[in-house]
Protein backbone atom coordinates (compact mmCIF):
# COMPACT_ATOMS: atom_id res chain seq x y z
CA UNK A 1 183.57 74.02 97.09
CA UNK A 2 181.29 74.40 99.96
CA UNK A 3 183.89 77.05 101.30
CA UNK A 4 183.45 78.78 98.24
CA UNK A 5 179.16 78.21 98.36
CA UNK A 6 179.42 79.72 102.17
CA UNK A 7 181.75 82.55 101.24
CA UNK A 8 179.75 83.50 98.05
CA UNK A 9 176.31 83.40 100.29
CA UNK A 10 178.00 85.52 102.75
CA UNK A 11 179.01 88.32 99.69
CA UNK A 12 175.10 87.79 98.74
CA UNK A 13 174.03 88.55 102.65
CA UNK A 14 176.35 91.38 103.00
CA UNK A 15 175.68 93.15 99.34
CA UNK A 16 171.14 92.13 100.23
CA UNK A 17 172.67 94.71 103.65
CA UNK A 18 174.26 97.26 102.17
CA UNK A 19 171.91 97.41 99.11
CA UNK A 20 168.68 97.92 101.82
CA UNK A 21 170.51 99.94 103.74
CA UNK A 22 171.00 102.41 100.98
CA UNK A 23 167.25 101.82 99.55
CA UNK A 24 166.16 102.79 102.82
CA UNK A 25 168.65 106.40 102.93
CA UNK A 26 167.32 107.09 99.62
CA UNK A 27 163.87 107.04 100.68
CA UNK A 28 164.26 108.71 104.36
CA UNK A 29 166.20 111.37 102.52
CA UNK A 30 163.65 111.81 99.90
CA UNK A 31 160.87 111.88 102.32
CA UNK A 32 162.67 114.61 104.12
CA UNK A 33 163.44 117.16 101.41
CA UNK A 34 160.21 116.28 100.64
CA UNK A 35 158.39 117.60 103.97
CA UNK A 36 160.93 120.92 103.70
CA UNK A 37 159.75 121.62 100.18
CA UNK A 38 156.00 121.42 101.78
CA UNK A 39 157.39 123.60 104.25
CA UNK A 40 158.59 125.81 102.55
CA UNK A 41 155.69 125.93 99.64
CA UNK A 42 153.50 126.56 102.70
CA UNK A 43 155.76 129.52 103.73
CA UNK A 44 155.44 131.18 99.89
CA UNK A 45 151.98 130.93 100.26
CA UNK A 46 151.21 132.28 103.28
CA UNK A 47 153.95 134.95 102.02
CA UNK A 48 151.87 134.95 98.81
CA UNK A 49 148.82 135.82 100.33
CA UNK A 50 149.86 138.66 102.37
CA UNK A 51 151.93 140.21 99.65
CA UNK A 52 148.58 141.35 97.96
CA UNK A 53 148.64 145.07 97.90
CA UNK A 54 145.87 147.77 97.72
CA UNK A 55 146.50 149.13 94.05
CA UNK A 56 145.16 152.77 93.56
CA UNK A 57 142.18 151.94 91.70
CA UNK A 58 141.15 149.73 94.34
CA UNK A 59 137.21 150.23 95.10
CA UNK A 60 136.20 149.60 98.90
CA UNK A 61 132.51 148.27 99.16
CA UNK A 62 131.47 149.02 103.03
CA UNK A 63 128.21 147.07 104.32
CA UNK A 64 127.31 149.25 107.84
CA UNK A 65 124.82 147.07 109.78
CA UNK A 66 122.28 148.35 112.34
CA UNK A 67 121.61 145.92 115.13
CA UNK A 68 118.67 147.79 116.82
CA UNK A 69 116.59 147.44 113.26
CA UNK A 70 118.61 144.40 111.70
CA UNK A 71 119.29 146.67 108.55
CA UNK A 72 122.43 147.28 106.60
CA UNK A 73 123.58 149.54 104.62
CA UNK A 74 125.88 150.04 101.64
CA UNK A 75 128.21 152.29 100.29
CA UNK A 76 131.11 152.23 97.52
CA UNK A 77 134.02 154.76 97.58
CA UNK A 78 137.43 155.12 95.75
CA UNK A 79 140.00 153.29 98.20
CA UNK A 80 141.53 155.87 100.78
CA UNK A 81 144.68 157.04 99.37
CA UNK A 82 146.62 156.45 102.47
CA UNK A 83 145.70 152.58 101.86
CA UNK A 84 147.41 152.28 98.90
CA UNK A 85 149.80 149.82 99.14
CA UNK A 86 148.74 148.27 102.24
CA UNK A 87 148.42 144.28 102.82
CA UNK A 88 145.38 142.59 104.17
CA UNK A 89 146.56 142.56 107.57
CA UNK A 90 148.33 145.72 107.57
CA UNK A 91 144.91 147.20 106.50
CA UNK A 92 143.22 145.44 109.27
CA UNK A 93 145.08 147.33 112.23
CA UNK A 94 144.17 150.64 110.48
CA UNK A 95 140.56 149.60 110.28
CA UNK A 96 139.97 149.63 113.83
CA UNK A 97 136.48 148.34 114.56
CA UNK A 98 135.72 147.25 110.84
CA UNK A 99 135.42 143.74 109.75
CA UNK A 100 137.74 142.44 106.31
CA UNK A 101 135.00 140.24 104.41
CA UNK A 102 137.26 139.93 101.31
CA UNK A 103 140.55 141.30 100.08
CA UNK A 104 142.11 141.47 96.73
CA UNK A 105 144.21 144.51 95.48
CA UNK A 106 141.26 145.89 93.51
CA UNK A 107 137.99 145.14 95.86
CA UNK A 108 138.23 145.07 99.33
CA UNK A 109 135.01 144.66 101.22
CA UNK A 110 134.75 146.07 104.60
CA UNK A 111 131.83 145.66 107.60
CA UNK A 112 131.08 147.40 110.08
CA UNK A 113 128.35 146.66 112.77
CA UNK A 114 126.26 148.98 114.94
CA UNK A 115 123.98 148.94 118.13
CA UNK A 116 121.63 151.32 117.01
CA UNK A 117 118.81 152.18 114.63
CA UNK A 118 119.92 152.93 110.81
CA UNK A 119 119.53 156.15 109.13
CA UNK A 120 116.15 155.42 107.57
CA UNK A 121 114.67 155.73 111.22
CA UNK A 122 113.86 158.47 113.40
CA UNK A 123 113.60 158.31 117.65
CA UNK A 124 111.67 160.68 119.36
CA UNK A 125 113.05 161.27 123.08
CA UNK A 126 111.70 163.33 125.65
CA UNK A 127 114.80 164.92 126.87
CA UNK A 128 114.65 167.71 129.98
CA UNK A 129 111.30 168.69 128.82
CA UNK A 130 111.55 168.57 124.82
CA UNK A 131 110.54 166.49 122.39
CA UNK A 132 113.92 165.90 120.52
CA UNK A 133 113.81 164.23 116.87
CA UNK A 134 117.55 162.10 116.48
CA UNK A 135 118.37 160.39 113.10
CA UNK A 136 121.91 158.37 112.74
CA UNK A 137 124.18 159.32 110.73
CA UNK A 138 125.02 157.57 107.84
CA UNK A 139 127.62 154.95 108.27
CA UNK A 140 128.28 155.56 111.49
CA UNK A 141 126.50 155.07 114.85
CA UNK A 142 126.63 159.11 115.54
CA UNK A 143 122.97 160.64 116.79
CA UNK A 144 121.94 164.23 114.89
CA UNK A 145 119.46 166.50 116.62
CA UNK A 146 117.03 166.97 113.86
CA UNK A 147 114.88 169.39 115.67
CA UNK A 148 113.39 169.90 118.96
CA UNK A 149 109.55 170.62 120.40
CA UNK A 150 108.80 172.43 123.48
CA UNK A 151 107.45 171.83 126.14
CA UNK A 152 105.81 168.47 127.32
CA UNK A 153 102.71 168.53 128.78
CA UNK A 154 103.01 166.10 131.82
CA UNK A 155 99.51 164.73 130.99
CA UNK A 156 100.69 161.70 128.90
CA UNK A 157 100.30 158.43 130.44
CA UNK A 158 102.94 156.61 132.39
CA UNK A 159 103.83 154.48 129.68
CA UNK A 160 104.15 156.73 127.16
CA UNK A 161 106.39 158.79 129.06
CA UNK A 162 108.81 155.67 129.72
CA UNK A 163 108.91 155.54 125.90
CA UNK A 164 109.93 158.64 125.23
CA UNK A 165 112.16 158.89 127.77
CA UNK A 166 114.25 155.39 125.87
CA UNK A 167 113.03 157.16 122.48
CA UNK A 168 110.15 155.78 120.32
CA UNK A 169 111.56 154.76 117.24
CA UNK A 170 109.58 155.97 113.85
CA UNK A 171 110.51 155.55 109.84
CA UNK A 172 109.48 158.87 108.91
CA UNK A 173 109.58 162.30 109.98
CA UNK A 174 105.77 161.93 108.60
CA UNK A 175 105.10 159.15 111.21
CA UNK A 176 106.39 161.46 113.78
CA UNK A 177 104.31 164.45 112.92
CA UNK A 178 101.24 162.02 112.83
CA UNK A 179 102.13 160.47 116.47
CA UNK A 180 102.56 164.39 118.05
CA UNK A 181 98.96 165.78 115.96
CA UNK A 182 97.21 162.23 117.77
CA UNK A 183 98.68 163.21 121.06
CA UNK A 184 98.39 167.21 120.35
CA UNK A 185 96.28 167.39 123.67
CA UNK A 186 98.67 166.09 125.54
CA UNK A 187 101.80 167.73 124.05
CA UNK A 188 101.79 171.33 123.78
CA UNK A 189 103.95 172.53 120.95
CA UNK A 190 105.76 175.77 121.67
CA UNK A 191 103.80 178.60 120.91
CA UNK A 192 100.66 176.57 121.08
CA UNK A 193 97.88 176.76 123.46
CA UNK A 194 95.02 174.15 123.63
CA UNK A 195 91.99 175.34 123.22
CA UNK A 196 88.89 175.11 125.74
CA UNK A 197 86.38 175.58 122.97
CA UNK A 198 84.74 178.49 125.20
């Protein structure tokens, strides 16, 4: 009988073995299916996200911010029609210089940032011997001649002409007027003549 007690504890032994071993498969096999099915949920949603199109009724809501006077500006348009269709990242190498701030196929907000004065400011630059009146363009950093006086009278003070010459910036065409009737002895105004008051 104690060959049969040692035989029977070695069936016990080898079936504890074989039994752990295969608890043990189970789980590394599990874990492992388990870690591709993460994988691959993180694949359909990184596939998920960038299969959000532009649909045609898609509104684009563009914020266009001024360094020089900290302002922004904003503007709402019908989406381009050559963006229809386009992914977030597709749409970001058409943009060029503009800045995504959120996507979704029917609002897509866009930024775009400036190093200049917005358009609800004027500069007045002395420029080869005018008085030139610049306003930006809206939504974009582009400088319009306004108008022009002529000439300068070189009686201004040192200063003054340093800021002109860099522009002095104004928020009104009203401002501007105001600044050049102050200083109308010292700039003449084509056409003008200062009087002597003989």
């Amino acid at each position: 009988m104690s060959l049969f007690n040692k035989t029977k504890t070695k069936w016990k032994v080898l079936f504890f073995v074989v039994f752990g071993a295969f608890c043990i498969g189970i789980l590394l096999s599990t874990s492992s299916s388990s870690d591709k099915n993460n994988a691959s949920d993180d694949d359909s949603l990184s596939v998920g996200v960038n299969s959000v199109r532009i649909s045609e009724n898609c509104v684009c809501q563009y914020e266009y911010y001024y360094t020089a006077c900290g302002h922004s500006i904003y503007d709402s348009k019908d989406v381009d029609k050559s963006w229809v269709g386009l992914t977030e990242s597709e749409l970001n190498e058409v943009l060029g210089e503009g800045e995504i701030e959120s996507f979704s196929s029917s609002l897509v907000k866009i930024k775009y940032t400036f190093r200049c004065y917005c358009e609800n400011h004027y500069i007045l630059k002395e420029e080869d011997g005018e008085l030139c009146v610049y306003n930006t363009q809206s939504g974009s950093d582009e400088q319009v001649l306004l108008m022009a006086f002529k000439p300068i009278d070189r009686e201004l003070t040192v200063e003054e002409k340093e800021a002109l010459k860099e522009g002095k910036v104004f928020n009104s065409i009203e401002d501007i007027i105001s600044y050049i009737d102050a200083n109308e002895d010292n700039l003449q105004i084509e056409g003008e003549e200062n009087d002597t008051g003989d």
